[in-house]
C-alpha atoms as a PDB file:
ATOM      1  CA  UNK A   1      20.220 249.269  -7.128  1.00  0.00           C
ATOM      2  CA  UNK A   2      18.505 247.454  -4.453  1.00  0.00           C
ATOM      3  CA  UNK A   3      15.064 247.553  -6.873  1.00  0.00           C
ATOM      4  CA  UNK A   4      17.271 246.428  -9.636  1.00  0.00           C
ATOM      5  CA  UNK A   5      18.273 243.137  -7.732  1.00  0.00           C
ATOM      6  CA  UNK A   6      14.454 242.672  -6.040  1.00  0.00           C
ATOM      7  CA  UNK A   7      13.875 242.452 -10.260  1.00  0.00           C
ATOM      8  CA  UNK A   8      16.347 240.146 -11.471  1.00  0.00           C
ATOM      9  CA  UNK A   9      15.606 237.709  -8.182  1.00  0.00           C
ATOM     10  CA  UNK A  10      11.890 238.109  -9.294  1.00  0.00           C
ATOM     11  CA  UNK A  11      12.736 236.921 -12.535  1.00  0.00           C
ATOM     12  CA  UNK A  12      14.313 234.330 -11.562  1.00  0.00           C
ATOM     13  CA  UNK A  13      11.729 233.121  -9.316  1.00  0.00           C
ATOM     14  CA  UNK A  14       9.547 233.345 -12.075  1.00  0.00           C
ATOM     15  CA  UNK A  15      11.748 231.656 -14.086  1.00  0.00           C
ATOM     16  CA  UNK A  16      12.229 229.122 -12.090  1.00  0.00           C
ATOM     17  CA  UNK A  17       8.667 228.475 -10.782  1.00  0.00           C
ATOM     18  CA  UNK A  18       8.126 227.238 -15.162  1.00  0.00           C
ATOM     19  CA  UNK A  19      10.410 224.414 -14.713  1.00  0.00           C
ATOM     20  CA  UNK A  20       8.631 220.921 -14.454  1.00  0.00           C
ATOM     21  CA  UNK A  21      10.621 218.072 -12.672  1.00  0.00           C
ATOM     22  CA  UNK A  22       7.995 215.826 -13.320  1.00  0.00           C
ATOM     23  CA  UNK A  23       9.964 212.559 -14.127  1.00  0.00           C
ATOM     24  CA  UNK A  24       9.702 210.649 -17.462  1.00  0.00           C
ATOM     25  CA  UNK A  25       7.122 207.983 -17.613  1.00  0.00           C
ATOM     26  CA  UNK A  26       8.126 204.468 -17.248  1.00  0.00           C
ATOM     27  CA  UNK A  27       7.774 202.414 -20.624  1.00  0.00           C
ATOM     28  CA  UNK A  28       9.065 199.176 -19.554  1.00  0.00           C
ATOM     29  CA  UNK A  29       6.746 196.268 -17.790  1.00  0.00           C
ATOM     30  CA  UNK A  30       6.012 195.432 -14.599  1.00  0.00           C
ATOM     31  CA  UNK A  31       4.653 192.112 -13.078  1.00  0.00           C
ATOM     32  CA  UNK A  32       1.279 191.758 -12.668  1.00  0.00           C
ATOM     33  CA  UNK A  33       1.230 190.832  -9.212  1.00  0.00           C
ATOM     34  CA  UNK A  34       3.646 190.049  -6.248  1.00  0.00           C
ATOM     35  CA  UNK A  35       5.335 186.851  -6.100  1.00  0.00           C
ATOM     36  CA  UNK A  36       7.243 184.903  -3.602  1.00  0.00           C
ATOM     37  CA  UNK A  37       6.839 183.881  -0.116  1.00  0.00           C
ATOM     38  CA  UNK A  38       4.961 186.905   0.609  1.00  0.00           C
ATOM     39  CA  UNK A  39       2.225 186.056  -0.846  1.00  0.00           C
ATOM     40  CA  UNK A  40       2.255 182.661   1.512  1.00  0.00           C
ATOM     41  CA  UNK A  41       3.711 180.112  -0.705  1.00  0.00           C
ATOM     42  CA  UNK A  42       7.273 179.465  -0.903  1.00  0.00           C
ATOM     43  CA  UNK A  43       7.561 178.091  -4.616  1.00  0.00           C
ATOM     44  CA  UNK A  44       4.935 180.880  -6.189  1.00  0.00           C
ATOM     45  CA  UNK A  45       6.782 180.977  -9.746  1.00  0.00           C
ATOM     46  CA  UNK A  46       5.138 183.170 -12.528  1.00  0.00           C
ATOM     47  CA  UNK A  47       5.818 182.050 -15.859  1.00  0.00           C
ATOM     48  CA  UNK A  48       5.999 184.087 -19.132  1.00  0.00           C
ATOM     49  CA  UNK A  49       6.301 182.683 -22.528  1.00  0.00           C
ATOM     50  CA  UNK A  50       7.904 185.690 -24.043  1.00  0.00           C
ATOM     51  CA  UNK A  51       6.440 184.822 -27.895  1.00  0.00           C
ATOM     52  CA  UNK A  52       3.065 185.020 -27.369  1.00  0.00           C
ATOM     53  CA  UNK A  53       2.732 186.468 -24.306  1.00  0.00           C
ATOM     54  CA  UNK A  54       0.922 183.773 -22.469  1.00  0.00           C
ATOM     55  CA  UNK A  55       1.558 183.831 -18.316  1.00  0.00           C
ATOM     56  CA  UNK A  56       1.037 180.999 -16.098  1.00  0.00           C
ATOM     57  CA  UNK A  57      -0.270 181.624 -12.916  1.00  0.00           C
ATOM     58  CA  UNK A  58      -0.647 185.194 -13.543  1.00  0.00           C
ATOM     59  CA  UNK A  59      -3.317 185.705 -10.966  1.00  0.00           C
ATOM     60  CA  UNK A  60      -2.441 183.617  -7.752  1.00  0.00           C
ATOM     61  CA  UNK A  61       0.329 181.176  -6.659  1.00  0.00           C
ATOM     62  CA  UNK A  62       0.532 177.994  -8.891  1.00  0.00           C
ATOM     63  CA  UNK A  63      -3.036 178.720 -10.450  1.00  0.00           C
ATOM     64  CA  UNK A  64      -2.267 176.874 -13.276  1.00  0.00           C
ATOM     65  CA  UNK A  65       0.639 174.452 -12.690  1.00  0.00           C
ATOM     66  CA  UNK A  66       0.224 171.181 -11.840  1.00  0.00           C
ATOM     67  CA  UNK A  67       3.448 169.007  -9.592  1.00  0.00           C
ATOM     68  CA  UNK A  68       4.196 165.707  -9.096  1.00  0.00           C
ATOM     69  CA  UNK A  69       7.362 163.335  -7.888  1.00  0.00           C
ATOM     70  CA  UNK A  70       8.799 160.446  -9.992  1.00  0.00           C
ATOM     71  CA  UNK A  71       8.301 156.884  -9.191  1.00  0.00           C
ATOM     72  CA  UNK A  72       5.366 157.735  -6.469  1.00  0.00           C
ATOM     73  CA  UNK A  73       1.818 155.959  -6.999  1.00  0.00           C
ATOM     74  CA  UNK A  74      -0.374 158.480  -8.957  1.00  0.00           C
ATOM     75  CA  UNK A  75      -3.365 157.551  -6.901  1.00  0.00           C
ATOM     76  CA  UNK A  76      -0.623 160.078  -4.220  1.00  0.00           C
ATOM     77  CA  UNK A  77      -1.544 162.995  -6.603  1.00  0.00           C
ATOM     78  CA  UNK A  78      -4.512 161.753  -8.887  1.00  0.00           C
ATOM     79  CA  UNK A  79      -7.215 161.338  -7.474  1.00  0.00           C
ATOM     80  CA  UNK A  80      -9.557 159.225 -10.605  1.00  0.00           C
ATOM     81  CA  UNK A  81     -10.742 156.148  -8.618  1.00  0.00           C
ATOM     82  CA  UNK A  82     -14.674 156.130  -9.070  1.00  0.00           C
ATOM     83  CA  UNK A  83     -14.505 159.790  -7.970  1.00  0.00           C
ATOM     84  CA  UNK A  84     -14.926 162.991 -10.576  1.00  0.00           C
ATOM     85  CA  UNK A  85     -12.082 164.597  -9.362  1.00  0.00           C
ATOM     86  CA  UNK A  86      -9.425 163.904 -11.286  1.00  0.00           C
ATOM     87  CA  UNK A  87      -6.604 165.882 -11.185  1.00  0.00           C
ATOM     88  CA  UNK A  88      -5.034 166.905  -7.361  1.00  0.00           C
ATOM     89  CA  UNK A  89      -3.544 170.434  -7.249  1.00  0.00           C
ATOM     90  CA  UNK A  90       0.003 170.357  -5.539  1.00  0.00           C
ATOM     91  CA  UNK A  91       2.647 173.163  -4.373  1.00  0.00           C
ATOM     92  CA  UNK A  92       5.490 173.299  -6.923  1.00  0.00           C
ATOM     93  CA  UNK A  93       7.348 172.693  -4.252  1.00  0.00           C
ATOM     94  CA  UNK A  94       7.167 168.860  -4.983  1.00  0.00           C
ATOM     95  CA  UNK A  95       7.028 168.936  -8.826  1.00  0.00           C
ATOM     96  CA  UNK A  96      10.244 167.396  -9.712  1.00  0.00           C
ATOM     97  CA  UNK A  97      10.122 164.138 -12.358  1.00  0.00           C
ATOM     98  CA  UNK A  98       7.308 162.556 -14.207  1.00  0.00           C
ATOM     99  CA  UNK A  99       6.374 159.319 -13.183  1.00  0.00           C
ATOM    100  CA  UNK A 100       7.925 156.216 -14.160  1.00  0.00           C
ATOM    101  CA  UNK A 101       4.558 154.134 -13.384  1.00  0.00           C
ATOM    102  CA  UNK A 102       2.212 155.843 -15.080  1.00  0.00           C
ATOM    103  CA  UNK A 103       0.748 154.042 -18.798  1.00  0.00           C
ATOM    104  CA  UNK A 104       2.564 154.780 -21.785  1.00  0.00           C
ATOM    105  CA  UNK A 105       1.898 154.378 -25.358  1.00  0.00           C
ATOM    106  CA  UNK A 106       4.050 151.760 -27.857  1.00  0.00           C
ATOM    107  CA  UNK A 107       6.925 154.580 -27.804  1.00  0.00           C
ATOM    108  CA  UNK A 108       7.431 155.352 -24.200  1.00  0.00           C
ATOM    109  CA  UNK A 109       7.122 159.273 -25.009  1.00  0.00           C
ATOM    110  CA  UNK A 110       3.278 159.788 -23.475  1.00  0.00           C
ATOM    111  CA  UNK A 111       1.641 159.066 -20.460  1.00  0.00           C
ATOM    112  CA  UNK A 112      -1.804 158.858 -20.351  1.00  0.00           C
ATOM    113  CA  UNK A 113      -3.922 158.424 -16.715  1.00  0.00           C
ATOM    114  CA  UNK A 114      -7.446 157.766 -17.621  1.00  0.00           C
ATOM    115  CA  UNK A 115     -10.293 158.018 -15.368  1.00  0.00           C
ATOM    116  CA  UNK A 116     -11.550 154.419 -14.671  1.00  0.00           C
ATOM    117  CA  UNK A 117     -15.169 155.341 -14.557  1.00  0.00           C
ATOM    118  CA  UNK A 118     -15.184 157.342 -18.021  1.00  0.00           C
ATOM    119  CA  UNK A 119     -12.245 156.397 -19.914  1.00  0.00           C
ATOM    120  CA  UNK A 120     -11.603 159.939 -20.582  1.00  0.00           C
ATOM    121  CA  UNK A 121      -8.130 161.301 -20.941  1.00  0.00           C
ATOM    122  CA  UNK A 122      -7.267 163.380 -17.278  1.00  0.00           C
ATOM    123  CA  UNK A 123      -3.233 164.003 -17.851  1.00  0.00           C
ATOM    124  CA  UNK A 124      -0.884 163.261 -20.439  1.00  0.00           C
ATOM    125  CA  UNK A 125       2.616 164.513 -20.775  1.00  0.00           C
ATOM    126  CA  UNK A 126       5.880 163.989 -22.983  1.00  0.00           C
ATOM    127  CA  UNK A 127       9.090 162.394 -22.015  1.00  0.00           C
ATOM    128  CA  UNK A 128      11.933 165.139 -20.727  1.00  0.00           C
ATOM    129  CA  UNK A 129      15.376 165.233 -18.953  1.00  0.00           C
ATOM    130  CA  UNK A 130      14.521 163.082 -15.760  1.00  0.00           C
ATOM    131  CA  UNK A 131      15.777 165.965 -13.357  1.00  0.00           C
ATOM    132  CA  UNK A 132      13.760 168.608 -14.775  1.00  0.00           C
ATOM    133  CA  UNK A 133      10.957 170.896 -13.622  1.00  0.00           C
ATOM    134  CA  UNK A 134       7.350 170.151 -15.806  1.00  0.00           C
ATOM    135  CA  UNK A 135       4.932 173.032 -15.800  1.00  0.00           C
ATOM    136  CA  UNK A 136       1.532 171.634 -16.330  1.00  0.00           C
ATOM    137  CA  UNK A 137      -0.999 174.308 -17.248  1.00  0.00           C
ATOM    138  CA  UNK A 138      -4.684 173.890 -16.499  1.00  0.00           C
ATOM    139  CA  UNK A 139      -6.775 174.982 -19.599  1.00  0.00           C
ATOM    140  CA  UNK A 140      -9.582 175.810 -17.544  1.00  0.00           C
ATOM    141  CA  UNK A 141      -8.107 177.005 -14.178  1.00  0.00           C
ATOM    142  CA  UNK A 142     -10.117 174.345 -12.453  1.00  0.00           C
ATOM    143  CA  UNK A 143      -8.820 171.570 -10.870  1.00  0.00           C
ATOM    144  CA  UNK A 144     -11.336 169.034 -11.827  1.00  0.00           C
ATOM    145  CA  UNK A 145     -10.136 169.311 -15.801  1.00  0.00           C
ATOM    146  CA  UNK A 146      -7.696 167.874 -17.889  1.00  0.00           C
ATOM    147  CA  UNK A 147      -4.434 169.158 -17.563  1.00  0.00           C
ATOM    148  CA  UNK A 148      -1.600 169.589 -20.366  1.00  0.00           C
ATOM    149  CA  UNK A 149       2.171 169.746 -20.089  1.00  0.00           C
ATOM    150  CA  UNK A 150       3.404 173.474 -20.909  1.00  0.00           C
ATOM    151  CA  UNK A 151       6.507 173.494 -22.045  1.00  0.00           C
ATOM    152  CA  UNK A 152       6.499 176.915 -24.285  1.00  0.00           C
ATOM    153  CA  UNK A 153       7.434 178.919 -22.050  1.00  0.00           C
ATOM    154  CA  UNK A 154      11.059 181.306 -21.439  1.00  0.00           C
ATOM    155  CA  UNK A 155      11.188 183.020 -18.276  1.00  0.00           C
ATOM    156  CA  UNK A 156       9.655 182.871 -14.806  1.00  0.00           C
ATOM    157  CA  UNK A 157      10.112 184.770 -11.842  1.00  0.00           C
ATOM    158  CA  UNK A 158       9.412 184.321  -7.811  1.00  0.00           C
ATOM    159  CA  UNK A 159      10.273 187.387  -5.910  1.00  0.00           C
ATOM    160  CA  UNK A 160      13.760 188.499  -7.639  1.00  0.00           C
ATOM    161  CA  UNK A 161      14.920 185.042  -8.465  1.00  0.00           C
ATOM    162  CA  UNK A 162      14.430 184.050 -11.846  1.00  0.00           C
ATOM    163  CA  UNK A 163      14.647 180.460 -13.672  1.00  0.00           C
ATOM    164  CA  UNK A 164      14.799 179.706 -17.693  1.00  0.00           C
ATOM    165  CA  UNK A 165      13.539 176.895 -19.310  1.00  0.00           C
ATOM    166  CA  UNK A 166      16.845 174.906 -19.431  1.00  0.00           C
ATOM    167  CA  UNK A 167      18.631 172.671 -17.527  1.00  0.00           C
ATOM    168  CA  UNK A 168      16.675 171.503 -14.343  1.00  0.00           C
ATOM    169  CA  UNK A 169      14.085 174.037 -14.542  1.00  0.00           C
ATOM    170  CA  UNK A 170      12.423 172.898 -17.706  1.00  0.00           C
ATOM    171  CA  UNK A 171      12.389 170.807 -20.481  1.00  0.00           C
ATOM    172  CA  UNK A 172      13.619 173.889 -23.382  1.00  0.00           C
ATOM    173  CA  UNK A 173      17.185 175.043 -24.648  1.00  0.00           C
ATOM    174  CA  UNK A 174      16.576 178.445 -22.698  1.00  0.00           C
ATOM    175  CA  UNK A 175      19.731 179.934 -21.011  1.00  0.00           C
ATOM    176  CA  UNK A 176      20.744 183.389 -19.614  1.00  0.00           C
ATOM    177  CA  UNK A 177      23.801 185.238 -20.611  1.00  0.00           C
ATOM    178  CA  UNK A 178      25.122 188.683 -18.582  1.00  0.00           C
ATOM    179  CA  UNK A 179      25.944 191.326 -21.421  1.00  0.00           C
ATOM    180  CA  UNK A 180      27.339 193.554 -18.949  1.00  0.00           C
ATOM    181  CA  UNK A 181      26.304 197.059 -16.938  1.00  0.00           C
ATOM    182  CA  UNK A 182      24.037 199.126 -18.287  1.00  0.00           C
ATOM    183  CA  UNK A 183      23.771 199.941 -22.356  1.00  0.00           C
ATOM    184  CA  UNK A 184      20.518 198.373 -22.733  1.00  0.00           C
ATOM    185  CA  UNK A 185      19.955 199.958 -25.946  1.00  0.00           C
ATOM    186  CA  UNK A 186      23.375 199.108 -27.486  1.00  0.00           C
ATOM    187  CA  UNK A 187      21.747 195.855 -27.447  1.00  0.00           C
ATOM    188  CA  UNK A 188      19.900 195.006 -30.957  1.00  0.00           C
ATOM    189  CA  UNK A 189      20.341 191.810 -32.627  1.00  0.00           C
ATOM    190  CA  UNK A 190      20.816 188.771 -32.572  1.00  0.00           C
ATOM    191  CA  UNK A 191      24.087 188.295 -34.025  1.00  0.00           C
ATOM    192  CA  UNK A 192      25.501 191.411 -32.210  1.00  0.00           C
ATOM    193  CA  UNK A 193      25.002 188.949 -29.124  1.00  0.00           C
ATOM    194  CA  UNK A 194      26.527 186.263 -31.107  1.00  0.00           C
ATOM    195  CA  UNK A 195      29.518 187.936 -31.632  1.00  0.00           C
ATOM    196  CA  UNK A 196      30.047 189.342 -28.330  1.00  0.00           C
ATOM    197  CA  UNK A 197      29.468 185.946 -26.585  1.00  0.00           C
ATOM    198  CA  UNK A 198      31.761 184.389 -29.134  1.00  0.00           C
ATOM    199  CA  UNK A 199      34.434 187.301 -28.783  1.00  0.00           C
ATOM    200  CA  UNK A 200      34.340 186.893 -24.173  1.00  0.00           C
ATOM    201  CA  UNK A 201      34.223 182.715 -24.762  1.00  0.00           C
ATOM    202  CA  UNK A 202      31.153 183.023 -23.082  1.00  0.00           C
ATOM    203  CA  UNK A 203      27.983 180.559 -23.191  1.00  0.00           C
ATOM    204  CA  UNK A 204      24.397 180.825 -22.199  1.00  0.00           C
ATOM    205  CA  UNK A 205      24.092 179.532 -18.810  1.00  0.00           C
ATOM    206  CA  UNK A 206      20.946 176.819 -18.009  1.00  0.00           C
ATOM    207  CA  UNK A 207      19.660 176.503 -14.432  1.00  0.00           C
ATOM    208  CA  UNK A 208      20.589 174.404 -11.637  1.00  0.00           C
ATOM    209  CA  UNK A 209      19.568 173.162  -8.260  1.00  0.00           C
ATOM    210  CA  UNK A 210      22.482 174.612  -6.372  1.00  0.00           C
ATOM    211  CA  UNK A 211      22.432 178.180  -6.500  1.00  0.00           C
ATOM    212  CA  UNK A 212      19.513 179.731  -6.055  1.00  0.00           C
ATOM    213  CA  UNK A 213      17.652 179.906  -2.415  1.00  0.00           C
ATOM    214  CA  UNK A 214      14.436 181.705  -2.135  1.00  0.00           C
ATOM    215  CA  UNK A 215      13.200 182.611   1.184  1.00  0.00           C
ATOM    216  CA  UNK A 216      10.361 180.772   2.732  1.00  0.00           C
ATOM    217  CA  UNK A 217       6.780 181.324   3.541  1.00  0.00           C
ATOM    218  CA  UNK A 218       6.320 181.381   7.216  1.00  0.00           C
ATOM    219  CA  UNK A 219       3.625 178.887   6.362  1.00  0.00           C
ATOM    220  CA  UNK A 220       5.865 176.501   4.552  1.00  0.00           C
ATOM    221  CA  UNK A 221       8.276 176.899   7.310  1.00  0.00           C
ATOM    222  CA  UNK A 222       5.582 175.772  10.192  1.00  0.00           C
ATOM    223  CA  UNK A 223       4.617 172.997   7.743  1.00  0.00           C
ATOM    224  CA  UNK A 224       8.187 172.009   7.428  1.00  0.00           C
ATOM    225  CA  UNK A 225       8.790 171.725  11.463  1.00  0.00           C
ATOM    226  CA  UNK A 226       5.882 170.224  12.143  1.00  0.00           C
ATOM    227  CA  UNK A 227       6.630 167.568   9.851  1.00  0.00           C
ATOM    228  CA  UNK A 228      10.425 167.350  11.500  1.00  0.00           C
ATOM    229  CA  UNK A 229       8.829 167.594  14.902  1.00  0.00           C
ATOM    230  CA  UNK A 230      11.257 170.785  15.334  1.00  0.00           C
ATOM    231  CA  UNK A 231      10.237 172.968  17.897  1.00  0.00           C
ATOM    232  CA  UNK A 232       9.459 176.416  16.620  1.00  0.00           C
ATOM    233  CA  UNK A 233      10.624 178.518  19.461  1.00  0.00           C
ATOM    234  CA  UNK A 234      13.714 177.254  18.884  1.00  0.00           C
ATOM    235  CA  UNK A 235      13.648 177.229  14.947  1.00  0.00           C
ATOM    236  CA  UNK A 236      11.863 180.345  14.691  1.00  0.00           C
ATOM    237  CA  UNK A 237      11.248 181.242  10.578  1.00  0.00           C
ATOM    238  CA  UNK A 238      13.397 184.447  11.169  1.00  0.00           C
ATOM    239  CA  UNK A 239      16.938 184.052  12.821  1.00  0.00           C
ATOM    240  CA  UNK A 240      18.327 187.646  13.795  1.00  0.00           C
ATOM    241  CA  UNK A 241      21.846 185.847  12.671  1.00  0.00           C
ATOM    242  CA  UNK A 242      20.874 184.473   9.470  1.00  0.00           C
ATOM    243  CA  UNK A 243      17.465 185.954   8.737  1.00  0.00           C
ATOM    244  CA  UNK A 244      14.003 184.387   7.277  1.00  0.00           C
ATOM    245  CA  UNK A 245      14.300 180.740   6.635  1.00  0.00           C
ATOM    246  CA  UNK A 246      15.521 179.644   2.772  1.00  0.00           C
ATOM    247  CA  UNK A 247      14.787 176.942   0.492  1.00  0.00           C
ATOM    248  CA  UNK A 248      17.170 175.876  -2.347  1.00  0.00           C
ATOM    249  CA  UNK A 249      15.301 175.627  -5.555  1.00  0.00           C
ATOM    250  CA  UNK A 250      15.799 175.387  -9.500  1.00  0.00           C
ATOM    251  CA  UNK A 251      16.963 178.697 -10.727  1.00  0.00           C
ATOM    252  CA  UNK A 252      19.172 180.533 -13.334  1.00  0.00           C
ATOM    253  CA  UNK A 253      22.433 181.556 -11.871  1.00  0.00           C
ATOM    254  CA  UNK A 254      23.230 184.258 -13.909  1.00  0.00           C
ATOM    255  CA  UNK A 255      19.537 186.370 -13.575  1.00  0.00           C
ATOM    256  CA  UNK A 256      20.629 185.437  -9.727  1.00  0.00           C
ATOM    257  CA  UNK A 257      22.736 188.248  -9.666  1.00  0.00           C
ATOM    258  CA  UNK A 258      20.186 190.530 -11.191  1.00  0.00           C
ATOM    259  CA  UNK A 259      19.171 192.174  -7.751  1.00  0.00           C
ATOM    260  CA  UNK A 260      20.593 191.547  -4.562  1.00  0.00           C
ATOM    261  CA  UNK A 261      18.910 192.039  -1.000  1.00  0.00           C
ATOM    262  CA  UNK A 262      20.326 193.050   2.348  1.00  0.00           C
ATOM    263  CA  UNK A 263      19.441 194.172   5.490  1.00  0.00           C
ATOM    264  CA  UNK A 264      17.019 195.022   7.835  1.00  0.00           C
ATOM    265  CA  UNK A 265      16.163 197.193   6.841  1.00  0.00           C
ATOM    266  CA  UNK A 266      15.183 195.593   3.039  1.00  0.00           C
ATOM    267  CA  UNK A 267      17.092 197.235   0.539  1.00  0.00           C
ATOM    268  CA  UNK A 268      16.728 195.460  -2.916  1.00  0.00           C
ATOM    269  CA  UNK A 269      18.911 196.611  -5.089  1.00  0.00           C
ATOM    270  CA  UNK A 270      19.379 195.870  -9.211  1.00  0.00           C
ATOM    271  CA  UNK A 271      22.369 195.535 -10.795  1.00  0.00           C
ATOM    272  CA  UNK A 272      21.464 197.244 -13.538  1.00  0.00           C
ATOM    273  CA  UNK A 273      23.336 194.748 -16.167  1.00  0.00           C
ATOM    274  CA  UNK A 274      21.156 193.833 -19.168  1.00  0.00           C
ATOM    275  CA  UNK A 275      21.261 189.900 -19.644  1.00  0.00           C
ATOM    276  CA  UNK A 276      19.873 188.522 -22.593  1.00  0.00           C
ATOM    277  CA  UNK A 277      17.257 185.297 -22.214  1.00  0.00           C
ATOM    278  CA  UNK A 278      17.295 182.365 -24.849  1.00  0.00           C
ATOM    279  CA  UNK A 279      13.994 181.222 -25.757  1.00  0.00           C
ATOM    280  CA  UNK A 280      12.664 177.749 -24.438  1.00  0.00           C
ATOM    281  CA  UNK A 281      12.998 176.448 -28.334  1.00  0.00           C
ATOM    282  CA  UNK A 282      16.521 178.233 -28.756  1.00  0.00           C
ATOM    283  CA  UNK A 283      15.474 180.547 -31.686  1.00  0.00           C
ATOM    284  CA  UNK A 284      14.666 183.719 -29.943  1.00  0.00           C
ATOM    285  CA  UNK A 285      16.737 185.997 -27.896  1.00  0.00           C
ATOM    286  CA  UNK A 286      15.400 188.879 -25.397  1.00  0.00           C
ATOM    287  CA  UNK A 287      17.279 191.128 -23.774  1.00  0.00           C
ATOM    288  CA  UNK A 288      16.584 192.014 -20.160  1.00  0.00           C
ATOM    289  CA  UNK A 289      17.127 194.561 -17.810  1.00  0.00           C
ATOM    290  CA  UNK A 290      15.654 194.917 -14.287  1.00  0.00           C
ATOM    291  CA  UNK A 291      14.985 197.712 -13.049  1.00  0.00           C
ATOM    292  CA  UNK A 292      13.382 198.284  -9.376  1.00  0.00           C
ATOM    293  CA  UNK A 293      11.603 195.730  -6.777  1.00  0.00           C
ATOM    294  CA  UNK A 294       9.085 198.475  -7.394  1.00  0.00           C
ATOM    295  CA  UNK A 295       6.194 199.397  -9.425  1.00  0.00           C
ATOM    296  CA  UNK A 296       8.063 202.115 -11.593  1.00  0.00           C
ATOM    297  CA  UNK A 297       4.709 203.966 -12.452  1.00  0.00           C
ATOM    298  CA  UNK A 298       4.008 204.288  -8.531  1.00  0.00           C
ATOM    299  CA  UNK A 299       5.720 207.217  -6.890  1.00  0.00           C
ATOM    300  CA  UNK A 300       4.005 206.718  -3.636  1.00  0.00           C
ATOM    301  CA  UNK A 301       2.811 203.830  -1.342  1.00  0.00           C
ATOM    302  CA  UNK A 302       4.270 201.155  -3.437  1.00  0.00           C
ATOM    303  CA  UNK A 303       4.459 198.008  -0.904  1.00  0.00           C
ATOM    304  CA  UNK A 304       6.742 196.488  -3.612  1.00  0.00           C
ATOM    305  CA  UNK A 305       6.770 193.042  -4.735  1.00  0.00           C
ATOM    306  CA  UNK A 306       5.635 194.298  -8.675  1.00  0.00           C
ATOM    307  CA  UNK A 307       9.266 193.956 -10.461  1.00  0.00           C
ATOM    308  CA  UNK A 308      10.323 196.890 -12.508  1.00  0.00           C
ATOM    309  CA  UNK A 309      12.128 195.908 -16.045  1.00  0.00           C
ATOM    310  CA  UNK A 310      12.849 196.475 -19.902  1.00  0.00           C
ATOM    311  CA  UNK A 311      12.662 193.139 -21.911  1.00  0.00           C
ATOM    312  CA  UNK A 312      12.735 193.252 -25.898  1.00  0.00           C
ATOM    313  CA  UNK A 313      13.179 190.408 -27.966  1.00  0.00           C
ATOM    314  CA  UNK A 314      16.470 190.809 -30.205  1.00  0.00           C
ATOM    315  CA  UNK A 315      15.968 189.823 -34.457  1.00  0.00           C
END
């Protein structure tokens, strides 16, 4: 008896020892690099247009995006008098509204800045919604070149906020929409999102400037008290009450509620809903789900930073 049971525990042990709990392999997308105040700079947005797959500033902070302020001299941010540098690279931080003193052709819709020594175009853009966010990409990555206004793109993220080309963010008819927990795959056209939107009276949702704070870099923050003559020992970046310092920004207040932080210790968790993402030209939908702060196909040592999510475009 007592062989008979040192047999069938074997077995079982053997049995057990075939099993693989190796877990499935992660076929979603991660970002290509951290973003967010970590990384020094408060504003660090990567953009995506979704189409083509394009990415601005895929490979440091504001790489290839250009800001400005409305109604402010150029000569502030261009720097073309009898110099070769023409084009001043500025935090996003700043970029807000195109300027209103800048040269325009017969029609008012372009802006051209010319360098007075050449003649050659530096910077031209269109006309948008005055309270909008322009991305200006860089063609060249290289400050000294002509810049162009980049307007096709749908989704952008810094940290675990998110914005869409739409309302003050951007110049497009982009939008988010929140389909609900979980069920990513239920999720297949467009009209099936149609209906369902049409069925809850529900609407995609542009950004705005009054619901989305991302936290600061400790860099911006010194910058900022400095500039206020605050005294950092007593506006220290991190307050044990209300914790690192936060900036309001342009955002999407729908993919706000995507993943949620708390602590100390961090703990970012995802809500796991799938949204679905309006394209910047309003023909395309993509559905969206995040999925970790972390790399997914990292198991071990993962600092975090790399967002974890599904995203499929819906026909």
């Amino acid at each position: 008896m007592k062989k008979a049971l040192l047999y069938i525990i074997g077995m079982a042990a053997a049995m057990t020892s075939c099993v693989s709990y190796e877990a499935e392999d992660f076929t979603g997308h991660t970002l290509p690099r951290k973003t967010g105040y970590s990384t020094g700079v408060t504003n660090d947005w990567l953009y995506f247009d979704l189409k083509t797959g394009h990415r601005y500033n895929v490979l440091n902070p504001n790489q290839s995006v250009i800001a400005f302020i409305d109604g402010k001299p150029i000569e502030e941010y261009f720097h073309y008098k009898g110099t070769a540098k023409l084009v001043k690279y500025w935090s996003e931080g700043v970029q807000k509204n195109i300027f209103e003193d800048a040269e325009r052709d017969a029609n008012g819709d372009t802006i051209f800045t010319k360098n007075q020594a050449t003649g050659k175009l530096t910077y031209k853009t269109v006309k948008r919604q005055a309270s909008s966010i322009l991305v200006m990409e860089n063609m060249e990555d290289d400050p000294n070149t002509m810049a162009y206004p980049a307007t096709e793109w749908d989704l952008a993220f810094d940290g675990y906020h998110m914005r869409t080309n739409s309302g003050t963010s951007g110049i497009g008819k982009g939008g988010a929409a929140d389909l609900g927990y979980g069920e990513y795959d239920k999720w297949t056209s467009k009209a099936q999102v149609d209906a369902y939107l049409a069925e809850h009276n529900m609407t995609f949702t542009v950004d705005d400037s009054a619901s989305v704070y991302v936290t600061m870099s400790q860099n911006d923050w010194n910058k900022y008290c400095i500039d206020n003559k605050l005294d950092m020992n007593e506006n220290p970046w991190f307050d044990p009450n209300n914790g690192p310092a936060k900036q309001l920004v342009s955002g999407n207040p729908v993919l706000e509620k995507a993943m949620t932080f708390s602590g100390p210790p961090p703990v970012y968790a995802p809500s796991f809903h799938t949204y679905v993402i309006r394209s910047w030209d309003g023909e395309r939908y993509y559905k969206l789900q995040i999925i970790s702060w972390y790399d997914a196909n990292v198991q071990i040592g993962d600092e975090g930073g790399r967002i974890s999510y599904y995203l499929d475009e819906l026909k």
